[in-house]
Protein backbone atom coordinates (compact mmCIF):
# COMPACT_ATOMS: atom_id res chain seq x y z
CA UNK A 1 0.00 0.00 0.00
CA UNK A 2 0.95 3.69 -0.84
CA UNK A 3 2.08 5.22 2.40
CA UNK A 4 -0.32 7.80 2.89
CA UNK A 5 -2.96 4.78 2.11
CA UNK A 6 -1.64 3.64 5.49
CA UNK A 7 -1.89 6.50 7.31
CA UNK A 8 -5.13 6.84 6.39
CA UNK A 9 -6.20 4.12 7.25
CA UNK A 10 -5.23 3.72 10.58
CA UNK A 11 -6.45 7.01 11.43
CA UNK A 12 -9.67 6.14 10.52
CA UNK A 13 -10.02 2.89 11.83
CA UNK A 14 -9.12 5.08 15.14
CA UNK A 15 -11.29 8.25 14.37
CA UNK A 16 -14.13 5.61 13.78
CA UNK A 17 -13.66 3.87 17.55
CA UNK A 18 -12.86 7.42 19.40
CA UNK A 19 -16.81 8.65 17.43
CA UNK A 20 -18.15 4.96 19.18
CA UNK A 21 -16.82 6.26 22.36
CA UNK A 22 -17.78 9.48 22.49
CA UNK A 23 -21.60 8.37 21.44
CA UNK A 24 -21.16 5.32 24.10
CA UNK A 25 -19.86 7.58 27.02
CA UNK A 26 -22.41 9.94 26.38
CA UNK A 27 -25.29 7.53 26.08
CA UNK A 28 -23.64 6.25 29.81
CA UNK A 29 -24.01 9.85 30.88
CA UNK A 30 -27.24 10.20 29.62
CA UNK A 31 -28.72 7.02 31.43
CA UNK A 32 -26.99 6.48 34.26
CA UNK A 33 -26.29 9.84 35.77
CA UNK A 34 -23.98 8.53 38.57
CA UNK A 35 -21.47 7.46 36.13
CA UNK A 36 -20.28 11.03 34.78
CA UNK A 37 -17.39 10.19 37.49
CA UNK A 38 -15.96 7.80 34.96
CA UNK A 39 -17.73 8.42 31.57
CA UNK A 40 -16.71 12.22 31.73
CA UNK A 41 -13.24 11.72 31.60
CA UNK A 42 -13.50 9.15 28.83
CA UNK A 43 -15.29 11.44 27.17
CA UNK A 44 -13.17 14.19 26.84
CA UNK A 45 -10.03 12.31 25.89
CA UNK A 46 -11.99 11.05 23.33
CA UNK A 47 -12.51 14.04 22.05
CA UNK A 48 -9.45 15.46 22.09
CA UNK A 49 -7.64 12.15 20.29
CA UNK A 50 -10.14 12.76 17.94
CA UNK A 51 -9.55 16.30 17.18
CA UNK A 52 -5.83 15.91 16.93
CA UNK A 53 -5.68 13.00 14.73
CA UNK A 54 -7.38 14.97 12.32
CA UNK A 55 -5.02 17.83 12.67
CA UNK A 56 -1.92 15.95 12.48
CA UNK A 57 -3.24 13.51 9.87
CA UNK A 58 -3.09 16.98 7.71
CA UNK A 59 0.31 17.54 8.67
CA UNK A 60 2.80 15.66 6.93
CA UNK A 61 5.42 14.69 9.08
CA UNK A 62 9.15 14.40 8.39
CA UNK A 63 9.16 10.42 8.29
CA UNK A 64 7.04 7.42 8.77
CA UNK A 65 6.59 4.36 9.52
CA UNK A 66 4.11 2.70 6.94
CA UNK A 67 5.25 -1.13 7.09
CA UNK A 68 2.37 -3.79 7.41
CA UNK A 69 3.56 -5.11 10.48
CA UNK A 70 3.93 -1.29 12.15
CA UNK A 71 0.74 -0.74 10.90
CA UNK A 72 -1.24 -3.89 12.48
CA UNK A 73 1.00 -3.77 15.82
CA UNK A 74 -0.06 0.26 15.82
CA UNK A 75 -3.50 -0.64 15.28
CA UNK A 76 -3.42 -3.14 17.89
CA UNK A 77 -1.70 -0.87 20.22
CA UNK A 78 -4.48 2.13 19.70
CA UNK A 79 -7.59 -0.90 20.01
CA UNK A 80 -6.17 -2.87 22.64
CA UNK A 81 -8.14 -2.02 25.22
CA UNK A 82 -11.07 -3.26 23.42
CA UNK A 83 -9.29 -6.91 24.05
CA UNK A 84 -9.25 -6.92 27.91
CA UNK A 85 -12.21 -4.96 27.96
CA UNK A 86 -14.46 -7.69 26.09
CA UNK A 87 -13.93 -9.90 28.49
CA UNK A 88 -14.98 -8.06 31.94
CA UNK A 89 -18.00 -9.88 32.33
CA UNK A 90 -15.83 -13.24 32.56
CA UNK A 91 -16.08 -15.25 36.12
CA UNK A 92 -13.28 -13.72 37.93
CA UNK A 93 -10.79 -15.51 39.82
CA UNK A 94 -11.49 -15.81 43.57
CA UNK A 95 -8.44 -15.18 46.12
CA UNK A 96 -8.15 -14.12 49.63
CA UNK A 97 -8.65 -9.81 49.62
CA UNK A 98 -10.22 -9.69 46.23
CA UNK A 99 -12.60 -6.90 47.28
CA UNK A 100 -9.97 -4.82 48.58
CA UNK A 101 -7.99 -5.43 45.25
CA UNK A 102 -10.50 -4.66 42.76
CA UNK A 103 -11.19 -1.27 44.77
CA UNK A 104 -7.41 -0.46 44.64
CA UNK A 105 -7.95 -1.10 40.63
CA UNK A 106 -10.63 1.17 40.32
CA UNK A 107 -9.02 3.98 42.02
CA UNK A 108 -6.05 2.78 40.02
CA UNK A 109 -8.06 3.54 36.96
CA UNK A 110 -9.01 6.94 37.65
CA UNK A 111 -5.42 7.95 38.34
CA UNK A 112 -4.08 8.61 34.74
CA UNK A 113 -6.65 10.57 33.62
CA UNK A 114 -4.81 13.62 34.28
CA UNK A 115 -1.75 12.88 32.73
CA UNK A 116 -3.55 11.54 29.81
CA UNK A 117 -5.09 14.74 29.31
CA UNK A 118 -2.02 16.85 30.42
CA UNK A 119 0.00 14.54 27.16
CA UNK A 120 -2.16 15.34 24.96
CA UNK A 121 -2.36 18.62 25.14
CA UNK A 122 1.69 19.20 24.64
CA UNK A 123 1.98 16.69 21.59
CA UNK A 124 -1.08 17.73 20.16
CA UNK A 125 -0.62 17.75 16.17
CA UNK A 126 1.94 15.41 16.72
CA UNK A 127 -0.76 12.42 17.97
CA UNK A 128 -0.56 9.86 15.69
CA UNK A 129 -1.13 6.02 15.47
CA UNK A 130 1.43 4.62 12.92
CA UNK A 131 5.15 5.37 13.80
CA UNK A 132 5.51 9.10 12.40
CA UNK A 133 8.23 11.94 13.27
CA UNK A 134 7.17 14.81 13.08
CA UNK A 135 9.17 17.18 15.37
CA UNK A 136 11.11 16.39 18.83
CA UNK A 137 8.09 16.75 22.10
CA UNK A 138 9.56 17.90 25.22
CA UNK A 139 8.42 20.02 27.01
CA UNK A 140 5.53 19.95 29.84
CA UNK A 141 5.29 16.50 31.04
CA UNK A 142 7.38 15.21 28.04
CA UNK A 143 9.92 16.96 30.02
CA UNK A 144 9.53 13.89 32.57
CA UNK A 145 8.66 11.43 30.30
CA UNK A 146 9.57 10.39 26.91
CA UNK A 147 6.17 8.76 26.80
CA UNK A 148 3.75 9.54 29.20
CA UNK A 149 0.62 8.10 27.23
CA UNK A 150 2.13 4.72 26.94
CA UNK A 151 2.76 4.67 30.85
CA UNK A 152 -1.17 5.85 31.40
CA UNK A 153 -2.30 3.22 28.54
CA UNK A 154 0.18 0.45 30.82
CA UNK A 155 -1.14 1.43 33.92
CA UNK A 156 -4.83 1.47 32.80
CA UNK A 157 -4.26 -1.93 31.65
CA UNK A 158 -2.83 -2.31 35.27
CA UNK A 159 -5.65 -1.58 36.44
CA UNK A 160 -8.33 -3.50 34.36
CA UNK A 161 -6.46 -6.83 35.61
CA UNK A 162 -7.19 -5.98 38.93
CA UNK A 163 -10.73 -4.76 38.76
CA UNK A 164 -11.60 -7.57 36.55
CA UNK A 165 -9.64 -10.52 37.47
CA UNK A 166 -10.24 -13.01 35.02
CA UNK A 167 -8.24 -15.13 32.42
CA UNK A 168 -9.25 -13.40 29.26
CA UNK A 169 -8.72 -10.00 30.70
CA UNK A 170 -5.41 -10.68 32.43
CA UNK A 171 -4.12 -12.19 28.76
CA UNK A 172 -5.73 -9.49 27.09
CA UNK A 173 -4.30 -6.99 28.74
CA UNK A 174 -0.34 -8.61 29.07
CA UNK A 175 -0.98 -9.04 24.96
CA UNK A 176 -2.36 -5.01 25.04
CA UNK A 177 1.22 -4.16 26.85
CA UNK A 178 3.51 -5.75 24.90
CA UNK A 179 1.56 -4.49 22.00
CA UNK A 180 1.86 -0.82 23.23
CA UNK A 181 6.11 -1.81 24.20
CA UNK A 182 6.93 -2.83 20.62
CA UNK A 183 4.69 0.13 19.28
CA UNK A 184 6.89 2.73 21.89
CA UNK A 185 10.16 0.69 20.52
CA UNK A 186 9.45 1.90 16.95
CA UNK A 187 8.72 5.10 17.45
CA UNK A 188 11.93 5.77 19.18
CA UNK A 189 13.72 4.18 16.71
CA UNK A 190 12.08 6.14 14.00
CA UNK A 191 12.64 9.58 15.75
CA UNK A 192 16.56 9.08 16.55
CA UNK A 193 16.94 8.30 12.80
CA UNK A 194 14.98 11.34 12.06
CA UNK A 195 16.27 13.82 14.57
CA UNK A 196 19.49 14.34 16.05
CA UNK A 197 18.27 16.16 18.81
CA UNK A 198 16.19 13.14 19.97
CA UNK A 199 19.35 11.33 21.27
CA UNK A 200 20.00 13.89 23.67
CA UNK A 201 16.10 13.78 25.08
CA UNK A 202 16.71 9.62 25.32
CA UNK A 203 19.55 10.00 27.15
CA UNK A 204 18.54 12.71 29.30
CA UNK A 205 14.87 11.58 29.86
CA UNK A 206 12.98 8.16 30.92
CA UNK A 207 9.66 6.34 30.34
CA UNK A 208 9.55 7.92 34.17
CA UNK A 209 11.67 10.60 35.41
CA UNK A 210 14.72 12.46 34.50
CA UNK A 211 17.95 10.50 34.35
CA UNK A 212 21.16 12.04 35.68
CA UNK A 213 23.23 12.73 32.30
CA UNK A 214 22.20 16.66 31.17
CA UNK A 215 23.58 18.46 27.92
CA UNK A 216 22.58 22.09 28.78
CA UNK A 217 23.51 22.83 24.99
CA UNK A 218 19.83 20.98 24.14
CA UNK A 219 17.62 23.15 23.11
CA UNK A 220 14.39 20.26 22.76
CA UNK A 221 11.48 22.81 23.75
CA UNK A 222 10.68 23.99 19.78
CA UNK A 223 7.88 22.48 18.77
């Protein structure tokens, strides 16, 4: 396929599911009016992964990624909660302090919203799903983490395993993970080919946290 076939494509395959969420959160909101706690959130970073796909879908970006294999593994990484999460009505495995454990996973659950919301906002037109590079992120919490979605994505998966404690969901969500690992993997790899500048922001900066090597002579907060 051409590339930009590709990359549209897997945009809207995307932009399709983040319009199902959107109508399905609000339809939540609508019915059950106790559950804006978690709907709303859901909601809005729908919303916002929907407006800037679009945006940076009319960007074109420096280089890509437009391989078959990048393409399914990126598709799978961007749907892969829809794995785990098919299986949440699934018989649950029963252990000693499973109550207490399936509250710690909903409050779990509620914790990257934030961040989430906080990463989208600084990489804005550059949200994409297939591997593309289209300028060096890092500043606000990029300045903390080279990739603060994947950790929320990893911890809401986290999360799902122990709210839902089941067979299906716990595979589901280890095969979501290493999904979103090889996804992260290429992307890096794609952006230190691409830009120079990048090598300095891998060495300087974590999935979590700063690491101790600095190179004041960095300039990485041009967009």
């Amino acid at each position: 396929m051409y590339p930009q076939t590709v990359r549209l494509l897997a945009n809207a395959i995307l932009t399709v599911f983040c319009i199902a969420l959107i109508i399905s959160r609000l339809s939540e909101l609508l019915i059950f009016g106790y559950h804006w706690f978690w709907a709303g959130p859901a909601l809005f970073v729908a919303c916002l992964n929907l407006y800037f796909l679009t945006q940076s879908f009319i960007n074109k970006p420096k280089e890509m990624d437009t391989s078959l294999t990048s393409f399914f593994i990126s598709v799978g990484a961007s749907l892969g909660f829809c794995l785990s999460g098919a299986f949440i009505t699934y018989p649950v495995i029963e252990f000693a302090g499973m109550h207490e454990v399936r509250q710690l996973g909903s409050l779990l659950s509620l914790l990257p919203y934030p961040f989430v919301i906080w990463s989208l906002l600084c990489l804005g037109k550059c949200l994409t799903v297939i591997p593309e590079a289209h300028t060096v992120v890092a500043h606000g919490i990029y300045k903390y983490s080279r990739h603060p979605l994947y950790v929320c994505y990893i911890v809401w998966e986290i999360a799902n395993m122990l709210m839902f404690p089941a067979v299906p969901v716990i595979v589901g969500a280890s095969l979501h993970i290493a999904l979103l690992i090889v996804r992260l993997r290429r992307e890096e790899r794609l952006l230190l080919d691409t830009f120079p500048e990048y090598c300095t922001y891998y060495n300087t900066t974590g999935l979590i946290g700063r690491r101790m090597i600095f190179d004041p002579s960095a300039n990485l907060n041009v967009r």
